[in-house]
Protein backbone atom coordinates (compact mmCIF):
# COMPACT_ATOMS: atom_id res chain seq x y z
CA UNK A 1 43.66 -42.19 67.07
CA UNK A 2 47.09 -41.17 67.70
CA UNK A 3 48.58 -38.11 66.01
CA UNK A 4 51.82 -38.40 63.47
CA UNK A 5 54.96 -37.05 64.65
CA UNK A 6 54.64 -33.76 64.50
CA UNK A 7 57.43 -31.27 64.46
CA UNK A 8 58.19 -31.99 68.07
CA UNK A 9 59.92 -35.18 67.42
CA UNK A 10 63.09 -35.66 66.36
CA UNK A 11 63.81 -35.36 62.56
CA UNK A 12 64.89 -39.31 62.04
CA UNK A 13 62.10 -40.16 63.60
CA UNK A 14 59.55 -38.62 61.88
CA UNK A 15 61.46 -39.52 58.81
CA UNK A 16 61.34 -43.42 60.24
CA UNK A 17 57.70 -43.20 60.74
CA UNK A 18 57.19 -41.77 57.23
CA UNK A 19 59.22 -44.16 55.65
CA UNK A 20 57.01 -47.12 57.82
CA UNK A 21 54.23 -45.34 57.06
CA UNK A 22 54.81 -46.33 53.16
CA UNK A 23 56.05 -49.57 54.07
CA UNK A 24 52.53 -50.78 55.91
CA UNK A 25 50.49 -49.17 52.98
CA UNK A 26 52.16 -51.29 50.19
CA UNK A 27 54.20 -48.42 48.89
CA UNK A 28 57.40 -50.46 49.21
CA UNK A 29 56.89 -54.04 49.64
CA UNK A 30 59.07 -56.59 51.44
CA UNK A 31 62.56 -57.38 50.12
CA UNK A 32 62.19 -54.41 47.75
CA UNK A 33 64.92 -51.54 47.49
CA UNK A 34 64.21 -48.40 49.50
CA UNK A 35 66.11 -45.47 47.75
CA UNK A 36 69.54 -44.69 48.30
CA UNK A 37 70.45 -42.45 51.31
CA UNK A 38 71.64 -39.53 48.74
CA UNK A 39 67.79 -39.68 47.23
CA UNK A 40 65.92 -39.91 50.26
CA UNK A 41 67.41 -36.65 52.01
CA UNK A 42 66.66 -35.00 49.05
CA UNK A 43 62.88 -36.05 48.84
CA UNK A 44 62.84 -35.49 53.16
CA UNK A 45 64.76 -32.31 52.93
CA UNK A 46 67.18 -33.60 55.63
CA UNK A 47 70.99 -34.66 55.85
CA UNK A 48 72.27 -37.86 54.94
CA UNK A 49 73.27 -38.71 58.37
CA UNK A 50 69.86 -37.95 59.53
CA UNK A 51 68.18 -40.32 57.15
CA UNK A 52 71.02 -43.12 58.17
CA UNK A 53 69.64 -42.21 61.46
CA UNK A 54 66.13 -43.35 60.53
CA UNK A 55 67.22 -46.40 58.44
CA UNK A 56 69.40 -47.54 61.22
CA UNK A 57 65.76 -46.94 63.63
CA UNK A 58 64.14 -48.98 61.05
CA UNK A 59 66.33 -51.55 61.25
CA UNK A 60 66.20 -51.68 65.04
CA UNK A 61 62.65 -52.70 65.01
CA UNK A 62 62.60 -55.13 61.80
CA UNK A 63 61.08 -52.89 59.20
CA UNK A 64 64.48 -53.05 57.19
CA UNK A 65 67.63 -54.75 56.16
CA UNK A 66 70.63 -53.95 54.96
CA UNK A 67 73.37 -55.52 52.36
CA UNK A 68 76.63 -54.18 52.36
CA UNK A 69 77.44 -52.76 49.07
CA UNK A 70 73.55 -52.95 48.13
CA UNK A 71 71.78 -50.69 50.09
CA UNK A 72 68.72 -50.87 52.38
CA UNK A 73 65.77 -53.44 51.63
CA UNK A 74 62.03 -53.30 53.45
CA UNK A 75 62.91 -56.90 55.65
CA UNK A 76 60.88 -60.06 54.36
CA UNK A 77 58.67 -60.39 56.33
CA UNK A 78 58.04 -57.80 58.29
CA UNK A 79 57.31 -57.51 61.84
CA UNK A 80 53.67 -56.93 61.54
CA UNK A 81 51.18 -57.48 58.06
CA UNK A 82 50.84 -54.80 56.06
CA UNK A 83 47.55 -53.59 55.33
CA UNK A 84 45.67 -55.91 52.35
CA UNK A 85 44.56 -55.01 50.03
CA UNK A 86 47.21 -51.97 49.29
CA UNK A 87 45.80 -48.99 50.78
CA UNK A 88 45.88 -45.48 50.83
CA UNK A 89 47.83 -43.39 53.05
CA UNK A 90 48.67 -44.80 56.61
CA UNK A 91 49.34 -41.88 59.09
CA UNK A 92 51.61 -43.18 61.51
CA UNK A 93 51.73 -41.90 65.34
CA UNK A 94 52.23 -42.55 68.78
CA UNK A 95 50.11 -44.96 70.86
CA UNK A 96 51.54 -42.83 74.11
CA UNK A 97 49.29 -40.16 72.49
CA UNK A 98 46.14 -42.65 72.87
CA UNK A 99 47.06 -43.05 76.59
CA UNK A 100 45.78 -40.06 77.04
CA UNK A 101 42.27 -40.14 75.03
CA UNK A 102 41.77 -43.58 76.85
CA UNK A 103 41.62 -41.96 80.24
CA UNK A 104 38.01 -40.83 79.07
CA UNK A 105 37.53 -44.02 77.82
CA UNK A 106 35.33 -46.66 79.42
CA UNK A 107 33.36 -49.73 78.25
CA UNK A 108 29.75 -50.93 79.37
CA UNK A 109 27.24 -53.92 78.72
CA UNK A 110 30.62 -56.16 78.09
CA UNK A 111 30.36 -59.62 76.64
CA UNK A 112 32.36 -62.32 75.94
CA UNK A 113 32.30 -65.73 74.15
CA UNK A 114 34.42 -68.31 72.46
CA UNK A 115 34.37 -69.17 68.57
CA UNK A 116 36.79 -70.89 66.31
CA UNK A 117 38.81 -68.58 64.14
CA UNK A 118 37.88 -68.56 60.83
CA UNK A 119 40.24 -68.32 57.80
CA UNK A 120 40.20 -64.14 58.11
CA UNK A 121 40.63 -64.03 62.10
CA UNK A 122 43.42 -67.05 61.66
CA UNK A 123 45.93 -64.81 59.66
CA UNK A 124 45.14 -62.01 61.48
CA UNK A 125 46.60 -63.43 65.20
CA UNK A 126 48.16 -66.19 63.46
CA UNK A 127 46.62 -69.04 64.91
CA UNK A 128 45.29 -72.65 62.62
CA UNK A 129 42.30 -72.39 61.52
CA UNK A 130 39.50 -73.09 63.75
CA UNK A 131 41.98 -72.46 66.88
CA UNK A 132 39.78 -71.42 69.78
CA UNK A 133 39.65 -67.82 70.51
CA UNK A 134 37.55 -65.79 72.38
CA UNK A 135 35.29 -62.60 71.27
CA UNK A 136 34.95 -59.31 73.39
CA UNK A 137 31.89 -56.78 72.34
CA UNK A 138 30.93 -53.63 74.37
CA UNK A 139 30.07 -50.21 74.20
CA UNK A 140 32.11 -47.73 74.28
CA UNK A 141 31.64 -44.53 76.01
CA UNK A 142 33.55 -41.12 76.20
CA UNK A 143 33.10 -38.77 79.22
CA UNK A 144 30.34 -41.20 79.52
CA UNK A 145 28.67 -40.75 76.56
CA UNK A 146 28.38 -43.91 73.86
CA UNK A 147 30.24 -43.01 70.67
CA UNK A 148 30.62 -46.69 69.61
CA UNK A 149 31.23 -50.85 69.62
CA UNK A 150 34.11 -52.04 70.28
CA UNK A 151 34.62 -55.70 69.44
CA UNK A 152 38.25 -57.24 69.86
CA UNK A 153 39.33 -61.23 69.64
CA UNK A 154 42.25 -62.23 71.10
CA UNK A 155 43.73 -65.50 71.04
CA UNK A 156 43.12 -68.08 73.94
CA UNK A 157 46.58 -68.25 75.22
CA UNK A 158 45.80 -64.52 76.26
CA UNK A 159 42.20 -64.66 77.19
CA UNK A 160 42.90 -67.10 79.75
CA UNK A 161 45.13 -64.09 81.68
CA UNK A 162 42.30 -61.76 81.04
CA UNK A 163 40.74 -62.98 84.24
CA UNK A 164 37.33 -61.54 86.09
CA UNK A 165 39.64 -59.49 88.21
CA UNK A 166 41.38 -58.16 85.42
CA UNK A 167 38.15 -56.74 83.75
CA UNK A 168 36.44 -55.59 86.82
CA UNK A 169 39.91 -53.18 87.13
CA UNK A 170 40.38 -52.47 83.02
CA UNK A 171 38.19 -49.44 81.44
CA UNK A 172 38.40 -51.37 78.10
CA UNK A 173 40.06 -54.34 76.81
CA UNK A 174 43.28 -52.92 75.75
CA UNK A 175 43.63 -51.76 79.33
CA UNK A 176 42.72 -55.66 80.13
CA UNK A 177 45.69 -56.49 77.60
CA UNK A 178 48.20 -54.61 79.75
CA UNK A 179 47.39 -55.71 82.70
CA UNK A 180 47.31 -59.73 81.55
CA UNK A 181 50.69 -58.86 80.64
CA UNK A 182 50.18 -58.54 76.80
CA UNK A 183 50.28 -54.75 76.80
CA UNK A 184 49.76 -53.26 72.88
CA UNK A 185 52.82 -52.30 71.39
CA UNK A 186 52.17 -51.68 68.16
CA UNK A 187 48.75 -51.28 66.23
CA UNK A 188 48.06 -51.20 62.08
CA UNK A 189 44.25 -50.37 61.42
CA UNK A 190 42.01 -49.57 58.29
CA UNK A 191 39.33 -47.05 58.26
CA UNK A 192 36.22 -47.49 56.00
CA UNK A 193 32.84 -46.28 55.90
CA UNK A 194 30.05 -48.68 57.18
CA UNK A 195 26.38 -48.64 58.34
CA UNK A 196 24.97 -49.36 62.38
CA UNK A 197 23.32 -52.49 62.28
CA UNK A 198 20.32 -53.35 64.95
CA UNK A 199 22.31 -54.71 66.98
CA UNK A 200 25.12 -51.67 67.80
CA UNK A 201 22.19 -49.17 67.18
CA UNK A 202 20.38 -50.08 69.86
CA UNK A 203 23.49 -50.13 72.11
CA UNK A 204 24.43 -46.77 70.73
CA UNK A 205 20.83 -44.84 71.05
CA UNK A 206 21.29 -44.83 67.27
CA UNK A 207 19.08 -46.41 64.23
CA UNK A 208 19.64 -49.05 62.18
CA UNK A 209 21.79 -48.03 59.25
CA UNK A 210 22.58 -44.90 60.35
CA UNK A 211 26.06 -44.06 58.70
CA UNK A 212 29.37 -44.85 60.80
CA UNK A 213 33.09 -45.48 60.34
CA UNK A 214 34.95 -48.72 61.40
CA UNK A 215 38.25 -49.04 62.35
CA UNK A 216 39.34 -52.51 61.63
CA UNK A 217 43.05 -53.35 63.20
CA UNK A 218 44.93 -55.98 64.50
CA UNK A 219 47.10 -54.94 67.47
CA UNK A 220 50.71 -56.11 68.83
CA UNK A 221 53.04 -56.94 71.64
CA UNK A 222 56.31 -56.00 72.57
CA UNK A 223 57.65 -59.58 70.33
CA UNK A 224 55.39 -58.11 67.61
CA UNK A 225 53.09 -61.30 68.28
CA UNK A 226 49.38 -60.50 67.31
CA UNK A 227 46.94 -60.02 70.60
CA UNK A 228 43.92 -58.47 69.44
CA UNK A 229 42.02 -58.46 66.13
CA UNK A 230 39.61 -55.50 66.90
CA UNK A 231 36.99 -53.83 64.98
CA UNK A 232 35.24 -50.30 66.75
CA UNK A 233 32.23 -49.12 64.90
CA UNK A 234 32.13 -45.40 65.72
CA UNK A 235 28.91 -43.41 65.52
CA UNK A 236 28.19 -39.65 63.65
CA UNK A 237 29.34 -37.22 66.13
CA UNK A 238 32.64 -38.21 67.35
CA UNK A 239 35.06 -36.91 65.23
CA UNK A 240 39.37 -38.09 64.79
CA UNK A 241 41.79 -34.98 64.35
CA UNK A 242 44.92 -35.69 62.56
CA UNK A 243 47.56 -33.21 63.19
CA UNK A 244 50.29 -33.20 60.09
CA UNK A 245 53.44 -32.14 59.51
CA UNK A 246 56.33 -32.64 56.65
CA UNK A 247 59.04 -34.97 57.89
CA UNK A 248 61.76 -32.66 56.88
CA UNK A 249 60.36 -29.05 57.87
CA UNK A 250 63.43 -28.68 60.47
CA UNK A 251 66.56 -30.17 60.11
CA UNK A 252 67.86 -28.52 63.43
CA UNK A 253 65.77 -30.91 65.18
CA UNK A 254 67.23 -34.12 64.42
């Protein structure tokens, strides 16, 4: 998982990415208010500029709007679906920093087939219901070791780039993505508690209902268009650091 910002970031950044961060969990929901620029610097311990800075970063990539004489309003609708239903805290980060983890990264006993999407996996890429799509599962190993299944659907229009060539070259199907030309841009996921059934035991050297945690996501291009619906069911034993920091710890940084 990729890290916040931490304190090497600039200050309107990490004060965009905590303000985004609240957007995508519900906090403030679309075409509501954000607080004014005088209240937010307080709260952030940071200059007003500095939070203009992050508003105007927010509005660069669709998470806000503004209305002269009004203020600053999350945008309706938003540039990718908030997590349903309202969640807890989303720590927001960096997918450069998962560049790096996913050069241990690799993915074995790969299969793929083609399903319908149903009502869930429809609103999640935003195809009709019962559009064809196509259904990725493998395991997934670190420093060659199997810590999980990964299982990601992506729509047809991008399946049918994600040639044989292109998975004999990609580690995992993200790489895949990027090299089909639909390389991940952006990426919301939930994390919840869940149980290994048979079927990613066995794959995993692992029993049957052993406890594990499943990231559920959907992941984005560049036009914020949906190309993978993904779910990895991780195995006890490989563990996610999250490093934190307060948005407004140093103002010089901004």
């Amino acid at each position: 998982m990729a890290r916040p910002p931490g304190a090497d970031r600039p200050l309107y950044v990490r004060i965009a990415m905590s303000l985004k961060s609240r957007i995508l969990a519900g906090h403030y929901t679309p075409g509501q208010r954000l607080p004014a620029e005088d209240d937010l610097a307080a709260a952030m311990g940071a200059s007003r500029s500095t939070v203009r800075q992050a508003l105007t970063e927010l509005r660069d990539t669709g998470y806000v709007t503004s209305r002269r004489g009004s203020g600053s309003y999350v945008a309706d609708p938003l540039p990718i679906e908030p997590l349903s239903p309202r969640s807890g805290p989303v720590y927001t980060g960096f997918l450069d920093d998962l560049d790096n983890e996913a050069h241990h990264v690799r993915e074995r006993d790969r299969t793929q087939d083609a399903l319908p999407a149903d009502e869930a996996l429809a609103a999640r890429l935003k195809v009709p219901v019962g559009a064809p799509v196509v259904r990725f599962r493998a395991t997934r190993l670190r420093h060659g070791v199997p810590y999980g299944v990964a299982t990601d659907v992506v729509p047809q229009s991008v399946a049918e780039r994600i040639t044989p060539d292109v998975l004999d070259a990609s580690p995992t199907i993200v790489d895949a993505l990027a090299l089909a030309g639909s390389r991940v841009a952006e990426s919301l996921q939930r994390l919840e508690p869940a149980v290994l059934d048979a079927a990613d035991a066995e794959r995993c050297g692992a029993s049957p209902g052993d406890p594990a945690l499943a990231i559920t996501g959907t992941a984005y291009g560049a036009g914020y268009e949906p190309v993978d619906a993904y779910t990895l069911t991780v195995v006890t034993g490989y563990g996610i650091g999250l490093h934190l920091t307060r948005a407004g710890t140093t103002e010089g940084s901004a």
